[in-house]
Protein backbone atom coordinates (compact mmCIF):
# COMPACT_ATOMS: atom_id res chain seq x y z
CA UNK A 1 0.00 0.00 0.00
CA UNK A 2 1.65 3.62 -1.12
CA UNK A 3 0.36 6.47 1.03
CA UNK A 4 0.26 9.86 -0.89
CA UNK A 5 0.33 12.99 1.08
CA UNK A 6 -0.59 16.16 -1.57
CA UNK A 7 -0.51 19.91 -0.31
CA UNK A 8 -0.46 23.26 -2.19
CA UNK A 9 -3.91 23.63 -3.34
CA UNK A 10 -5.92 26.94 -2.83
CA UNK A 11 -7.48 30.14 -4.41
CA UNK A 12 -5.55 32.14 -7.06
CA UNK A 13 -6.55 35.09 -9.29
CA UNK A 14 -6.36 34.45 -13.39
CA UNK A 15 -2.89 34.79 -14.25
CA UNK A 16 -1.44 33.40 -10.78
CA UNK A 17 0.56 30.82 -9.85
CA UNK A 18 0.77 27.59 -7.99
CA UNK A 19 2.65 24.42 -6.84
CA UNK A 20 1.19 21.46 -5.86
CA UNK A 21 3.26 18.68 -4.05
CA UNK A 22 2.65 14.78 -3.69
CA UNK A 23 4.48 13.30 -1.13
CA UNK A 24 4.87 9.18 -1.48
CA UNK A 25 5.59 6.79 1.25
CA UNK A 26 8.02 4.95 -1.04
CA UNK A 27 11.07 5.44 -2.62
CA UNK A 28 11.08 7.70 -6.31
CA UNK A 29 12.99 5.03 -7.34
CA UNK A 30 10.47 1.67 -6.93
CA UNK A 31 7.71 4.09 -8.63
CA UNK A 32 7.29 3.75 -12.59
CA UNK A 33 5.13 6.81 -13.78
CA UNK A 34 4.14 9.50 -11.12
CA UNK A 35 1.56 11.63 -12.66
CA UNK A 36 -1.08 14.71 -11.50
CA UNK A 37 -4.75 14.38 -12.85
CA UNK A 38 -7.73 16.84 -11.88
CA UNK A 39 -11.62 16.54 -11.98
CA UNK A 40 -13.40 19.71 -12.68
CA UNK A 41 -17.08 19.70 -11.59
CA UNK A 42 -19.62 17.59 -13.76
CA UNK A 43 -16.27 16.45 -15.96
CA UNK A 44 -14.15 13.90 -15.96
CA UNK A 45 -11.00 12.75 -14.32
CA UNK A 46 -8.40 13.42 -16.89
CA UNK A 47 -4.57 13.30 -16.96
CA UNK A 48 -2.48 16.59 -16.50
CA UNK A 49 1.21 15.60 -16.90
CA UNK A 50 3.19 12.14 -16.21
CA UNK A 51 6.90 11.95 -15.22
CA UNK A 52 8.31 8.99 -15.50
CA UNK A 53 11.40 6.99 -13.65
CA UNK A 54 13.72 8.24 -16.49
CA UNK A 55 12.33 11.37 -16.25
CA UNK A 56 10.14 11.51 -19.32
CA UNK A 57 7.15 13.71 -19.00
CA UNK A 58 4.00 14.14 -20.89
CA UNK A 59 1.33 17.07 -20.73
CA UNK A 60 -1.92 17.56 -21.52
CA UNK A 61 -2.28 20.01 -24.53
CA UNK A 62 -4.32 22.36 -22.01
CA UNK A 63 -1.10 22.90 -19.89
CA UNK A 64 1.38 22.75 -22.36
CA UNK A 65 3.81 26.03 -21.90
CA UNK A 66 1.94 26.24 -18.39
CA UNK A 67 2.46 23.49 -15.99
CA UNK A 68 6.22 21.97 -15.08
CA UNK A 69 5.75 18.21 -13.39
CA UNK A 70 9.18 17.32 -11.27
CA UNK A 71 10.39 15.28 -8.95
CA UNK A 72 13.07 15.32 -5.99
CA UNK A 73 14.28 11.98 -5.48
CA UNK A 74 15.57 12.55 -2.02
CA UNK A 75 12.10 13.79 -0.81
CA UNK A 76 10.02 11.06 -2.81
CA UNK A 77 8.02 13.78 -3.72
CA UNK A 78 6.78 14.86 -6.75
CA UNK A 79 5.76 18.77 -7.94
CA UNK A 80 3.62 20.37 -10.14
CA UNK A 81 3.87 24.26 -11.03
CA UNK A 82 1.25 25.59 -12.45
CA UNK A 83 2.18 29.11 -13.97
CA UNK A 84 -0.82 31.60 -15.74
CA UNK A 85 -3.61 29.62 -14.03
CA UNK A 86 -6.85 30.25 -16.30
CA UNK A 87 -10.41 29.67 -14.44
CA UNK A 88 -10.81 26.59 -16.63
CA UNK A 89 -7.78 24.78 -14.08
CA UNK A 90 -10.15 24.85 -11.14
CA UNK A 91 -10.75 21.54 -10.20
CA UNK A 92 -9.46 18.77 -7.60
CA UNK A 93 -5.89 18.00 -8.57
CA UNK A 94 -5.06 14.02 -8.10
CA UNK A 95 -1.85 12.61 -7.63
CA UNK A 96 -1.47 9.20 -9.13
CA UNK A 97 1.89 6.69 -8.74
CA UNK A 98 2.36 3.21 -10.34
CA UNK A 99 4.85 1.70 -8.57
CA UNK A 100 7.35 -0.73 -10.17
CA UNK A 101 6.19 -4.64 -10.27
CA UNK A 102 2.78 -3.26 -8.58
CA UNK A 103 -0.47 -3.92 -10.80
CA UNK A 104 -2.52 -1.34 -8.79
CA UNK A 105 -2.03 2.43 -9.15
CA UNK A 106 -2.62 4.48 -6.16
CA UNK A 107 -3.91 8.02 -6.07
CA UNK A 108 -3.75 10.75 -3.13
CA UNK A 109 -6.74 12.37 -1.54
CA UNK A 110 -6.81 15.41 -3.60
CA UNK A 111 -6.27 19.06 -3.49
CA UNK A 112 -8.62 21.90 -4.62
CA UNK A 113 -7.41 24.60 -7.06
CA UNK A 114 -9.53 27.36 -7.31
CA UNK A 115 -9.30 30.11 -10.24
CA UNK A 116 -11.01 33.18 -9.86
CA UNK A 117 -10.97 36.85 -9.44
């Protein structure tokens, strides 16, 4: 069982900025993809960016330019800044790890990102 701790969430004006953090209970290293997904009211859950053990990363075309995913190895934690936040970002933010050898993914509480004026 992987415990994910996420923190940063909160209310920012249009053009803002924010970072989110996921904190994992297990080593960077044993984890395979780390990603950050969000659910916006009435929508669905849907991927925002992936990082991956070798450090490849994937966005959604909404964040492109916008959001940086990272990771510090040493924390076991993973980031996601979020630069020129548009009201269309508010939603719940998800963090999501699949650890190595693991068939189940495991996905943190959430953390509410608000964007308004």
């Amino acid at each position: 069982q992987v415990q994910l701790v996420e923190s940063g969430g909160g209310l920012v004006q249009p053009g803002g900025s924010l970072r989110l953090s996921c904190a994992a209970s297990i080593s960077i290293f044993g984890i395979s993809v780390m990603g950050w997904y969000r659910q916006a009211p009435g929508k669905e859950r849907e991927l925002v960016a992936q990082i991956s053990r070798t450090g490849f990363t994937n966005y959604a075309d909404s964040v492109k330019g916008r959001f940086m995913i990272s990771s510090d190895n040493a924390k076991n934690t993973v980031y996601l800044q979020m630069h020129s936040l548009k009201p269309e970002d508010t939603a719940v933010y998800y963090c999501n790890v699949k650890p190595i050898g693991d068939p189940n993914a495991y996905w943190g509480q959430g953390t509410r990102v608000t964007v308004s004026s």
